[in-house]
Structure formats: structure tokens, C-alpha cells
Protein backbone atom coordinates (compact mmCIF):
# COMPACT_ATOMS: atom_id res chain seq x y z
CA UNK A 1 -30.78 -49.78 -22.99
CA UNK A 2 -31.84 -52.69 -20.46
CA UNK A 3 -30.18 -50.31 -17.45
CA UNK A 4 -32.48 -47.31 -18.16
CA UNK A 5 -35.34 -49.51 -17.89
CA UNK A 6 -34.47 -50.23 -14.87
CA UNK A 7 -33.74 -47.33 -13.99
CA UNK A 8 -37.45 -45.78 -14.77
CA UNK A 9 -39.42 -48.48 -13.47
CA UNK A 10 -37.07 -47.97 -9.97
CA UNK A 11 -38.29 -44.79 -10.34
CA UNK A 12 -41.69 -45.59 -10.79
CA UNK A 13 -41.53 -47.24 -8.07
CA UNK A 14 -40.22 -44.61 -6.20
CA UNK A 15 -42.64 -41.88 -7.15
CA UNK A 16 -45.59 -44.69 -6.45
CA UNK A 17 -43.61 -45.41 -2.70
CA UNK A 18 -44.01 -41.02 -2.57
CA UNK A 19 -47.48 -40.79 -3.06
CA UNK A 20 -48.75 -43.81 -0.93
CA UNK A 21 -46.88 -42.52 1.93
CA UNK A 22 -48.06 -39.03 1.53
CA UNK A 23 -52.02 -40.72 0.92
CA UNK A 24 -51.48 -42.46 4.08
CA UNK A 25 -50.03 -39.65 6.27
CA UNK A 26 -52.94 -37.14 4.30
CA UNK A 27 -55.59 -39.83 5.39
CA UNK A 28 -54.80 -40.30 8.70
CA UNK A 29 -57.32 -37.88 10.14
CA UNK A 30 -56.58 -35.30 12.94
CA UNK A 31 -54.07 -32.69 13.04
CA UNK A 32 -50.78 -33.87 13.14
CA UNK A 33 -47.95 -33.78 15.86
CA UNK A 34 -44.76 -32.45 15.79
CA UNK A 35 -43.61 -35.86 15.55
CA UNK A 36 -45.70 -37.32 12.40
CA UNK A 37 -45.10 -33.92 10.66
CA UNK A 38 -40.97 -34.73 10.98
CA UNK A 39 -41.27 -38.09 10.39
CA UNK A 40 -43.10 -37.37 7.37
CA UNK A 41 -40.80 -34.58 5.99
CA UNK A 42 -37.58 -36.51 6.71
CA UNK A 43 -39.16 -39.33 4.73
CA UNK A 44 -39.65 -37.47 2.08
CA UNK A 45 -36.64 -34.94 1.99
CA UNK A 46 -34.54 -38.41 2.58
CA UNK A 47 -36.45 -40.45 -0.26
CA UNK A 48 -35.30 -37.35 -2.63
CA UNK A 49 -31.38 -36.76 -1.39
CA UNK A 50 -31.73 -41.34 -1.55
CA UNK A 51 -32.94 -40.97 -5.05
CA UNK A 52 -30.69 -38.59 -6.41
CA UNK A 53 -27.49 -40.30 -4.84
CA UNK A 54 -28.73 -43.57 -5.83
CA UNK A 55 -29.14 -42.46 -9.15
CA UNK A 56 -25.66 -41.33 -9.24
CA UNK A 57 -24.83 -44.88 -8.71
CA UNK A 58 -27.00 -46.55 -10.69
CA UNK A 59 -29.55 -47.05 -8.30
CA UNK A 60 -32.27 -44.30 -7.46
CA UNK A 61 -34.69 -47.20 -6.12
CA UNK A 62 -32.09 -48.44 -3.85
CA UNK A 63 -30.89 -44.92 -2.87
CA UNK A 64 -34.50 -43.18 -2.11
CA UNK A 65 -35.48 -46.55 0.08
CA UNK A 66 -32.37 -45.80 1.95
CA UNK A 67 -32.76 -42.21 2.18
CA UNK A 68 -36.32 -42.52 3.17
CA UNK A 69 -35.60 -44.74 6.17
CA UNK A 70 -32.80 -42.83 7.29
CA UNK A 71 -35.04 -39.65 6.87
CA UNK A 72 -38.00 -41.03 8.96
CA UNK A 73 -35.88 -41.82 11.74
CA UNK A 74 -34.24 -38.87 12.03
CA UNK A 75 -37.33 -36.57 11.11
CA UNK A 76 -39.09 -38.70 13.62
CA UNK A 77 -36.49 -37.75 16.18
CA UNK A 78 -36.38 -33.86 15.42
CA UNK A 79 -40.07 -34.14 15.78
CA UNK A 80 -40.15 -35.60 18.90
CA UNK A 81 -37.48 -33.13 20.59
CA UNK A 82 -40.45 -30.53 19.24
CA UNK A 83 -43.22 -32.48 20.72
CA UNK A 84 -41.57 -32.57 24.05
CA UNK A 85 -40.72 -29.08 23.83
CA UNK A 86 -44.38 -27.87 23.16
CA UNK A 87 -45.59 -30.23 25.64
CA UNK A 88 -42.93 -28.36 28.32
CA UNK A 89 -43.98 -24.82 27.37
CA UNK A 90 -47.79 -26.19 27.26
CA UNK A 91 -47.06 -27.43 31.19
CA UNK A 92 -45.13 -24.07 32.03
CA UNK A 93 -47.98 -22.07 30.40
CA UNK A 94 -50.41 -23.71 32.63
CA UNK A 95 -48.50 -23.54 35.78
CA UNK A 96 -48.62 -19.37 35.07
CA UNK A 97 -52.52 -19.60 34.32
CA UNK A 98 -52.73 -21.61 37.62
CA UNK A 99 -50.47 -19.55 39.56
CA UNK A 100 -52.59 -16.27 38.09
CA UNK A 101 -55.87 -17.32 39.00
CA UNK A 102 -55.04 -17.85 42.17
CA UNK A 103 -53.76 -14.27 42.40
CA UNK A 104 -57.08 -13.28 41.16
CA UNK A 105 -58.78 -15.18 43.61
CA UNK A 106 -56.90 -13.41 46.62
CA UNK A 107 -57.40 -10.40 45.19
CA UNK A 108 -60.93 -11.07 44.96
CA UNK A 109 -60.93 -12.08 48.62
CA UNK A 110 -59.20 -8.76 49.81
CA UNK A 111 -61.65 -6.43 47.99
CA UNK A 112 -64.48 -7.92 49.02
CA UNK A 113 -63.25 -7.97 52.85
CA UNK A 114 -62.28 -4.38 52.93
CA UNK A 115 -66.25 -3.87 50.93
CA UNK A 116 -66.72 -5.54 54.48
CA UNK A 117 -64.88 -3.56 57.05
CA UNK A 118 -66.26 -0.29 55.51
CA UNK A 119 -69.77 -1.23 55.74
CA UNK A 120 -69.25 -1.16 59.38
């Protein structure tokens, strides 16, 4: 009997760890990045695979802290390989807008020197 007492207030505890993180990553204000968003999703995911190996051991608390850890790290990870990804198309994307205008621009130029010649 003492064991699933335990056992529900590790899980209270658990479920209370959950919602504060969530409250905290909700209140943070701004859109997140790539990064927070995996970060925050491996906690989470890895707080629930923790808990439900833990509590195959006797130990959900134990199991989602681990789980959770693990899970931010590597979420934070993933979400930073996305970050730098976006950030490399976002650089590329400019480069083309850059390169484009200038096109434009020398366009521009030619028209309005052959407007030029023929007026004379």
C-alpha cells in the first residue's frame, strides 16, 4: 500500500514538473525557435517514455526526470541542426534577392540607355 503512495505522489510530481515547464516555455513571449520548440518537445516526449519506464521499475518520478533531461538535450540538439538550417536557406535566399535586384538594376540601366540613343 505504502509503494503506491509513492508511486502517485511521484507522479504528482511529475504531472506538476509537466505543466510548470510547459507555463514557462508558454510564457516566455515571442515566437519560438527551432531550438526552444525541440528542446521543449524532447522534454516532454522524454518526461513521458521516463515515466512510463520508470514506472515499470518502480519509479515513474525517477524515470520521467531522466527522460526529460535526456529529451531536452537531444530535442535541443535536433532543434538547433533546424535553426542552423533555416538560418542557411534564410542567407541563400537573400544572396538570390541580392543577386536579382541587381539584375533588375542593369536591366533598368540598359532600357533607359537605349530610351537614350533613340531620342537622338
Amino acid at each position: 500500500m505504502k509503494g503506491n503512495s509513492n508511486q502517485l505522489r511521484s507522479s504528482r510530481w511529475t504531472i506538476a514538473l509537466g505543466f510548470a515547464a510547459l507555463t514557462a516555455i508558454g510564457c516566455a513571449g515571442g515566437p519560438l525557435t527551432p531550438r526552444e520548440k525541440g528542446a521543449g518537445i524532447g522534454a516532454v516526449g522524454g518526461a513521458a517514455a521516463g515515466g512510463l519506464i520508470g514506472a515499470a521499475a518502480g519509479r515513474p518520478g525517477l524515470g520521467a526526470a531522466i527522460g526529460g533531461g535526456v529529451g531536452l538535450g537531444a530535442g535541443a540538439l535536433i532543434g538547433d541542426y533546424m535553426q542552423g538550417q533555416d538560418e542557411a536557406q534564410y542567407q541563400y535566399n537573400q544572396q538570390q534577392i541580392q543577386q536579382n535586384q541587381r539584375v533588375i538594376e542593369r536591366n533598368r540601366n540598359e532600357v533607359q540607355t537605349q530610351r537614350q540613343r533613340q531620342e537622338y
